[in-house]
N, C-alpha and C. Protein backbone atom coordinates (compact mmCIF):
# COMPACT_ATOMS: atom_id res chain seq x y z
N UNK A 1 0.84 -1.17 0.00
CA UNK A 1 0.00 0.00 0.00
C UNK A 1 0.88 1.23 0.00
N UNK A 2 0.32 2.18 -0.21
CA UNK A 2 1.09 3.32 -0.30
C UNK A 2 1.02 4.78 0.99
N UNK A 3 2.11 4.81 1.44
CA UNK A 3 1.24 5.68 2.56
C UNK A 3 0.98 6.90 2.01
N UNK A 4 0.36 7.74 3.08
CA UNK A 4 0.18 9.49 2.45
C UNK A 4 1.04 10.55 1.85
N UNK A 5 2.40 9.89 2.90
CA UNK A 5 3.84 11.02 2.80
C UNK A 5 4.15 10.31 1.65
N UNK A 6 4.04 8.90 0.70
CA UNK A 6 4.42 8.93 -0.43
C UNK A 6 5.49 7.25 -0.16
N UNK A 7 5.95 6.83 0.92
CA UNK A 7 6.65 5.87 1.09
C UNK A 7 5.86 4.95 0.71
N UNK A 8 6.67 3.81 0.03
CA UNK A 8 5.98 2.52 0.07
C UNK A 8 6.22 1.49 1.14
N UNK A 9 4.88 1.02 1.55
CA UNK A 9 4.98 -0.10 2.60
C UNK A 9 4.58 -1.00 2.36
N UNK A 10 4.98 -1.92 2.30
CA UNK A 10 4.83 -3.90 2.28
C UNK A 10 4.53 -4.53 3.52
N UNK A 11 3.48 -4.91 3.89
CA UNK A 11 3.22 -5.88 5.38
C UNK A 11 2.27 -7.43 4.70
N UNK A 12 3.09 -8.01 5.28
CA UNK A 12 2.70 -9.56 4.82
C UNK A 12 2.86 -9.91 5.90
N UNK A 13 1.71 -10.50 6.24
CA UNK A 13 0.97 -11.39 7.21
C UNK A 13 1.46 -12.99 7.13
N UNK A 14 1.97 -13.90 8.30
CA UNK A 14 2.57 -15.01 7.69
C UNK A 14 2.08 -15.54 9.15
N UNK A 15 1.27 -17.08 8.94
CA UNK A 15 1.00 -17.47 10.14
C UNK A 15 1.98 -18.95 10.37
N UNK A 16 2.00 -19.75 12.13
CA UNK A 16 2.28 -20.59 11.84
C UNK A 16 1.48 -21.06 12.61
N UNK A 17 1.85 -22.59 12.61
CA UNK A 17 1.01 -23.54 13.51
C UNK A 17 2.13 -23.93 14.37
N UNK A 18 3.24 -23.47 14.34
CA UNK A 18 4.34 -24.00 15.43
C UNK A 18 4.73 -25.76 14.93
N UNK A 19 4.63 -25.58 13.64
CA UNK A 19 4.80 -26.63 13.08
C UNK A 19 6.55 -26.56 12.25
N UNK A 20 6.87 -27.94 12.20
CA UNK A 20 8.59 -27.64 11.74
C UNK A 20 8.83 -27.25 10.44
N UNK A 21 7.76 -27.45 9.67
CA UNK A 21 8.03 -26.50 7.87
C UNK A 21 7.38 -24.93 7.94
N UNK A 22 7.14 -24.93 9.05
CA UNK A 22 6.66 -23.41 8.75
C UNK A 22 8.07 -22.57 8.96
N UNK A 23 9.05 -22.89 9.36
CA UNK A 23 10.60 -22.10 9.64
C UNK A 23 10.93 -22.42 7.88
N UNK A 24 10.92 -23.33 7.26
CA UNK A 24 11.03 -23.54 6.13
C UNK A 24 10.34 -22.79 4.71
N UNK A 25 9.03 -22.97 5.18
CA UNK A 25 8.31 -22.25 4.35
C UNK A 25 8.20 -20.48 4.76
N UNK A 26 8.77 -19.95 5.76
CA UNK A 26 9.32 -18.73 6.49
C UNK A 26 10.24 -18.25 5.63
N UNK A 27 11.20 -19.26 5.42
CA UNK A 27 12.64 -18.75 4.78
C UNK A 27 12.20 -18.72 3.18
N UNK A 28 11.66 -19.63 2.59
CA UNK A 28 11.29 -19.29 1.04
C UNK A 28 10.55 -18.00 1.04
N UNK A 29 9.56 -17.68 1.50
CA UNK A 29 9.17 -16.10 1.49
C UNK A 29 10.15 -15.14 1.53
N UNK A 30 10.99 -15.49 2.39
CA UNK A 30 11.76 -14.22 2.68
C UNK A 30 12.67 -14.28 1.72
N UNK A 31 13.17 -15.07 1.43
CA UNK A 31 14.28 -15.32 -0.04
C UNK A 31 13.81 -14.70 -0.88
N UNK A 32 12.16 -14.70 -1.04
CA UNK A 32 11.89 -14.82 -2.76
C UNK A 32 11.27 -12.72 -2.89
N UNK A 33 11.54 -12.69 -1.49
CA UNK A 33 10.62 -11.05 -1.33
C UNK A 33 12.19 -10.35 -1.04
N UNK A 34 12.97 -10.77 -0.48
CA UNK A 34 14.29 -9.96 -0.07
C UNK A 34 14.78 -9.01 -1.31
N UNK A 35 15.19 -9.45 -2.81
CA UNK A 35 15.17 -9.23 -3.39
C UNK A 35 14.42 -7.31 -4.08
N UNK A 36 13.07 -7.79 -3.39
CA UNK A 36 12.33 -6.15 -3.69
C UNK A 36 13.03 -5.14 -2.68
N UNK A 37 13.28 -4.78 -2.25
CA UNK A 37 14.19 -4.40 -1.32
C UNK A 37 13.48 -3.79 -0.43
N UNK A 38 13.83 -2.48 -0.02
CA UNK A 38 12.71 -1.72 1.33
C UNK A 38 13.98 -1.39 2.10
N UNK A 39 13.41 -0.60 2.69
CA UNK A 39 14.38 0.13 3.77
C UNK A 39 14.29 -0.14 5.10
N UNK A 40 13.22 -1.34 5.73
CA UNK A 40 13.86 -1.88 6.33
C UNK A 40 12.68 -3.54 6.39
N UNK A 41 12.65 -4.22 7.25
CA UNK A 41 12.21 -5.61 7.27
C UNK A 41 13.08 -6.14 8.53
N UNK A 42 11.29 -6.82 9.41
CA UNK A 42 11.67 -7.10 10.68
C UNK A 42 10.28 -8.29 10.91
N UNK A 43 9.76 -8.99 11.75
CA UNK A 43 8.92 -9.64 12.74
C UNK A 43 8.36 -8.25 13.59
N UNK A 44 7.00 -9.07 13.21
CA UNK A 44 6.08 -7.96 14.23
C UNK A 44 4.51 -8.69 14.20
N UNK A 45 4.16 -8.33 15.73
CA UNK A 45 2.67 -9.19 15.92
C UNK A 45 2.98 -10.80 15.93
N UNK A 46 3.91 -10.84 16.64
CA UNK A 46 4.42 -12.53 16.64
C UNK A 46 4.74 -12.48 18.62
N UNK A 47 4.22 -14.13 18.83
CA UNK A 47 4.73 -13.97 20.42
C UNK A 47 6.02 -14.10 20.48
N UNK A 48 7.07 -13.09 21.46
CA UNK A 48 8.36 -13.72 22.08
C UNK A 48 9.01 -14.50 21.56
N UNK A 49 8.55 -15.62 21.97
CA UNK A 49 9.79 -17.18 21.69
C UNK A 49 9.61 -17.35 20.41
N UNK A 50 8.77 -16.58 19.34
CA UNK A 50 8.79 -16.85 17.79
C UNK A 50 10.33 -15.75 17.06
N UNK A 51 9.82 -14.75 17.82
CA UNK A 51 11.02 -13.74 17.12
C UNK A 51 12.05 -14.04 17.33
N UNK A 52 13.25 -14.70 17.94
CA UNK A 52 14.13 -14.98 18.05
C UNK A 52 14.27 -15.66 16.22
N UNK A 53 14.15 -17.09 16.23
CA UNK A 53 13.84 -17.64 15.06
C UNK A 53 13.60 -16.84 13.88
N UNK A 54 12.71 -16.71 14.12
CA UNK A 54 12.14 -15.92 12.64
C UNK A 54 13.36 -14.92 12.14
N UNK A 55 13.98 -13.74 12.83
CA UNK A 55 15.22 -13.23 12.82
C UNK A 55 16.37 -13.75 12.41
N UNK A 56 16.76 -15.14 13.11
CA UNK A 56 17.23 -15.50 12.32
C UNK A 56 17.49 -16.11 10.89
N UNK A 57 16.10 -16.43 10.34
CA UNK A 57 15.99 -16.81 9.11
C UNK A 57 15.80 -15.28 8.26
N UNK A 58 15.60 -14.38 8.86
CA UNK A 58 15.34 -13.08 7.80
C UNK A 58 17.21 -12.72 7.87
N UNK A 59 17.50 -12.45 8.81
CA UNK A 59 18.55 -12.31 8.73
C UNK A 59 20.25 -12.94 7.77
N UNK A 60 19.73 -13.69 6.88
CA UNK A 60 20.33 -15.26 6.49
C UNK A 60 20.15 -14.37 4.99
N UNK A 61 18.96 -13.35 4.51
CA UNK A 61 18.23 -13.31 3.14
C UNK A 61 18.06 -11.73 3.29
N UNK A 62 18.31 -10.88 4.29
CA UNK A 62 18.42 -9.85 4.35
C UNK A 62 19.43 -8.49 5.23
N UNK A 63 19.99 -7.67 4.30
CA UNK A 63 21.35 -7.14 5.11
C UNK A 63 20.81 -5.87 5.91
N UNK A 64 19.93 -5.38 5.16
CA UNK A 64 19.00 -4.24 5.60
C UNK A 64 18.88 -3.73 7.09
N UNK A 65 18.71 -2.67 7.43
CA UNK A 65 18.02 -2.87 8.45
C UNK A 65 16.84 -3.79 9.32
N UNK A 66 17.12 -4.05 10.43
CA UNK A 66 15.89 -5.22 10.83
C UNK A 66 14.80 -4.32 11.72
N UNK A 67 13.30 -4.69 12.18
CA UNK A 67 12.73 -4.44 13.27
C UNK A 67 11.96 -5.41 13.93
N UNK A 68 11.83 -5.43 15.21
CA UNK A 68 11.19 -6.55 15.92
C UNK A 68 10.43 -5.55 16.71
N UNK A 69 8.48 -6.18 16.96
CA UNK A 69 7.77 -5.68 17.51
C UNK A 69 7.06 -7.30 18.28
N UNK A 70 7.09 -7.25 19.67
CA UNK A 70 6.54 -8.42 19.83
C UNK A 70 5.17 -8.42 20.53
N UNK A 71 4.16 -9.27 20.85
CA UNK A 71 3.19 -9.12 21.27
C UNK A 71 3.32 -9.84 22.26
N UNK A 72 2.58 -9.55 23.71
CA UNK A 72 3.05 -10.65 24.75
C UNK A 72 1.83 -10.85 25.28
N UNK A 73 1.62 -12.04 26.14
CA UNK A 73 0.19 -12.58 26.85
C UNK A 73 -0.52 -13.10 25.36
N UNK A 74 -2.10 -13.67 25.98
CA UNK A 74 -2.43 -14.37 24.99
C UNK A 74 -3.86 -13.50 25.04
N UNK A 75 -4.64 -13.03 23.44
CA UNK A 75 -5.89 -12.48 23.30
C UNK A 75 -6.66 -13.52 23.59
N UNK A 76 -7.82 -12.76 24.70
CA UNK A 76 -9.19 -13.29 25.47
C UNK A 76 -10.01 -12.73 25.11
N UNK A 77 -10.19 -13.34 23.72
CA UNK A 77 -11.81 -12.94 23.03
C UNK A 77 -12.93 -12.43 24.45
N UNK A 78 -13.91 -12.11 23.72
CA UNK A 78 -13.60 -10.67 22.46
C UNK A 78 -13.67 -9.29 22.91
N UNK A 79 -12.87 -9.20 24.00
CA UNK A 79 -13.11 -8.11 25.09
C UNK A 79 -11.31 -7.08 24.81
N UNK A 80 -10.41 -8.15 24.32
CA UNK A 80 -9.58 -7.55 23.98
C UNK A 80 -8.66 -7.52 25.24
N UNK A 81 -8.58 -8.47 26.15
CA UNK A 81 -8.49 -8.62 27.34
C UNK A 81 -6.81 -9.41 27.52
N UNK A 82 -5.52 -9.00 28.18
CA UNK A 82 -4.46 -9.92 27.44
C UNK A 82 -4.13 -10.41 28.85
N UNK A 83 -4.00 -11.27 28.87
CA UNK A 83 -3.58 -12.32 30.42
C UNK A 83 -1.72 -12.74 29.64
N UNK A 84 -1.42 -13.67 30.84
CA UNK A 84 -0.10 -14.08 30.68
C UNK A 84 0.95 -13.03 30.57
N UNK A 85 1.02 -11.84 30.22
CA UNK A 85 1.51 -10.70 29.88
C UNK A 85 2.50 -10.94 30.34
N UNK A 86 4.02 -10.58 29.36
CA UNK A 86 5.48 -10.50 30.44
C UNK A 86 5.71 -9.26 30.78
N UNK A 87 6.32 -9.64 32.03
CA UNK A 87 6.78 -8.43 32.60
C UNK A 87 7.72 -7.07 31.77
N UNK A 88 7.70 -6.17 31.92
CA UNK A 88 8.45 -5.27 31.07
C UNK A 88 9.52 -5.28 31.31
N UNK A 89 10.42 -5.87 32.11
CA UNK A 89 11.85 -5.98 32.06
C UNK A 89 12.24 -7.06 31.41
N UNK A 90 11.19 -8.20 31.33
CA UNK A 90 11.49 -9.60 30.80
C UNK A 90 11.36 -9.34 29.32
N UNK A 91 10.80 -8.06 29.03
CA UNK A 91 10.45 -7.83 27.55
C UNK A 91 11.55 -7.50 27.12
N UNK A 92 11.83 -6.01 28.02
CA UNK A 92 13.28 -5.51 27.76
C UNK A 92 15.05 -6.06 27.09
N UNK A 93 14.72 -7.29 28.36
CA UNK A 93 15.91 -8.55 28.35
C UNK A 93 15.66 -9.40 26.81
N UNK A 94 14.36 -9.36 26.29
CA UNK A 94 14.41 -10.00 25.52
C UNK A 94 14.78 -9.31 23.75
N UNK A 95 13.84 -7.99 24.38
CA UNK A 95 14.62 -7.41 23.16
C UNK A 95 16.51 -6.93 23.14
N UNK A 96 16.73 -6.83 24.13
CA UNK A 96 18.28 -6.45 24.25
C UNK A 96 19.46 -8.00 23.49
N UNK A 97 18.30 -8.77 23.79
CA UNK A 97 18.88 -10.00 22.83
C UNK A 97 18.70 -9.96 21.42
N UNK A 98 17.52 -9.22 20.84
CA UNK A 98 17.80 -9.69 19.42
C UNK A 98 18.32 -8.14 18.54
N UNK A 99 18.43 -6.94 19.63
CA UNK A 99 19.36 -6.14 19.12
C UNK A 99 20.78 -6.94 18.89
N UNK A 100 21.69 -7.22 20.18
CA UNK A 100 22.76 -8.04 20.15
C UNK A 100 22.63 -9.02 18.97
N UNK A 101 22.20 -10.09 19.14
CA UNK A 101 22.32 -11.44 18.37
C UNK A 101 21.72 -11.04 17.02
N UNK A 102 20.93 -10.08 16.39
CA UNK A 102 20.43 -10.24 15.48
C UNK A 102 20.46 -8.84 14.31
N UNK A 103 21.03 -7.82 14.78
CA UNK A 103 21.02 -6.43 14.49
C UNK A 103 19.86 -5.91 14.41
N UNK A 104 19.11 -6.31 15.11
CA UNK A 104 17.97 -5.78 14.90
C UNK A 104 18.20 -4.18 15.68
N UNK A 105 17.52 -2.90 15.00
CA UNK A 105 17.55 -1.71 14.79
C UNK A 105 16.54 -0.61 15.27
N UNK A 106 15.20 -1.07 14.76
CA UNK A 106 13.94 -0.48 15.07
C UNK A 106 13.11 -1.87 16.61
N UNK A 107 13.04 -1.05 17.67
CA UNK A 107 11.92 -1.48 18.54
C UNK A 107 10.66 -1.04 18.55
N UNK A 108 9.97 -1.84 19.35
CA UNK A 108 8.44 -1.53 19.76
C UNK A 108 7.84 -2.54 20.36
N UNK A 109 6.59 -2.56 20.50
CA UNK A 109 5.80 -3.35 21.32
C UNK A 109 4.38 -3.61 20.28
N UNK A 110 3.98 -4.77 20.40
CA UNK A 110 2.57 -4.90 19.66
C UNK A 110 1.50 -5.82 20.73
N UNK A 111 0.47 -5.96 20.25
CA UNK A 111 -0.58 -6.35 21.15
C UNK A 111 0.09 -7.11 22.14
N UNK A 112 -0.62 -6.24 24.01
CA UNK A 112 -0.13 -7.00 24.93
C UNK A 112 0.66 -6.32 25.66
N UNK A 113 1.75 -5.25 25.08
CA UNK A 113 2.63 -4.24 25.49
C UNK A 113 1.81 -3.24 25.58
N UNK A 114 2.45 -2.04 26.85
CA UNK A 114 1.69 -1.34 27.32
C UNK A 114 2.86 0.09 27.73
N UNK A 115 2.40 1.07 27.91
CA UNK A 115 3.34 2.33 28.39
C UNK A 115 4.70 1.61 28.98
N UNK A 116 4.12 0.60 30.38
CA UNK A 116 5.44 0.02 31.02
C UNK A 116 6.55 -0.32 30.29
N UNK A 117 6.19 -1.63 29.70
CA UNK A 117 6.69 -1.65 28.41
C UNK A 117 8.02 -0.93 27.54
N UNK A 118 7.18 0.22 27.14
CA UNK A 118 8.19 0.92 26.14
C UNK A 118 9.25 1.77 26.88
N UNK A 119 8.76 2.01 28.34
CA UNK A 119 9.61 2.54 29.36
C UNK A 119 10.71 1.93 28.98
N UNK A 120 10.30 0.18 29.70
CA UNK A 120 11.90 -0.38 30.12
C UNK A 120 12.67 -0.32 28.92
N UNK A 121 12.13 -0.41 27.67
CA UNK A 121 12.86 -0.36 26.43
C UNK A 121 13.64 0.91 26.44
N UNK A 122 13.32 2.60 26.67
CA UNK A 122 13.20 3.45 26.75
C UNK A 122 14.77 3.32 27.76
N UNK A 123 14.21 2.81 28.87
CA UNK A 123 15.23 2.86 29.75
C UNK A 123 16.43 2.01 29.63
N UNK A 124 16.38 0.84 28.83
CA UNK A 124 18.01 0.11 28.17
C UNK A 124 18.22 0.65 27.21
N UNK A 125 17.77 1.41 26.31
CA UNK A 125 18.57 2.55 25.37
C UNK A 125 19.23 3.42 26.12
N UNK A 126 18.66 4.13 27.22
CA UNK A 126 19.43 4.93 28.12
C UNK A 126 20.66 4.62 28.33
N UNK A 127 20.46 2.97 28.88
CA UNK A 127 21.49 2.65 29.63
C UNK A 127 22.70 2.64 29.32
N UNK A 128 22.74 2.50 28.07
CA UNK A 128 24.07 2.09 26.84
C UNK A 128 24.28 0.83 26.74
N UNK A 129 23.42 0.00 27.24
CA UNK A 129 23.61 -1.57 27.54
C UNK A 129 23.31 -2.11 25.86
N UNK A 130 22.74 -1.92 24.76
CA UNK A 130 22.37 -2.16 24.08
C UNK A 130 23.34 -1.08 22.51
């Protein structure tokens, strides 16, 4: 789609079942789209323990800048209601890993993350830890 200011944006939606060809069939997408290029390409709207992975297979097919946005707790139809939720330092710790391990560049938070949240993120950029 095209935004207003004139940039082009690409968002492809990719589900899994936590099944072992979906890392497979992950990486042929990204191979066959890397190519169009973009200014940047990351995981977003995925739980936690998916983005690690997934990063690394984008990372394998793309030099670009990366971004990771993760969603935490699980949606409780249909109130919009998110239980399990990690803590915002546990979020923090987790993104400070796939800056390190993965170059990832652009942060954020997606369904599940909350003000707290972008704090602690907020606050390990501070830190210089990252």
């Amino acid at each position: 789609m095209m935004a207003e200011d004139g940039i082009d944006v690409r968002s492809l939606r990719w589900k899994s079942t936590d099944n072992p060809e979906a890392t497979h069939d992950f990486a042929s997408l990204v191979k066959t789209l890397s190519p169009l290029g973009g200014q940047a390409a990351g995981i977003m709207h995925t739980q936690i323990g998916n983005i690690g992975p997934a990063l690394e297979v984008l990372g394998k097919h793309w030099s670009g800048p990366k971004l990771a946005y993760a969603e935490t707790g699980r949606f409780l139809a249909p109130d919009w209601i998110f239980e399990e939720i990690c803590t915002p330092q546990d979020y923090a710790d987790e993104i400070k890993g796939w800056v390190k391990n993965h170059g990832v560049q652009i942060i954020g938070g997606c369904c599940g993350t909350g003000p707290e949240h972008i704090r602690a993120l907020k606050n390990l950029l501070n830190s210089g830890d990252i």
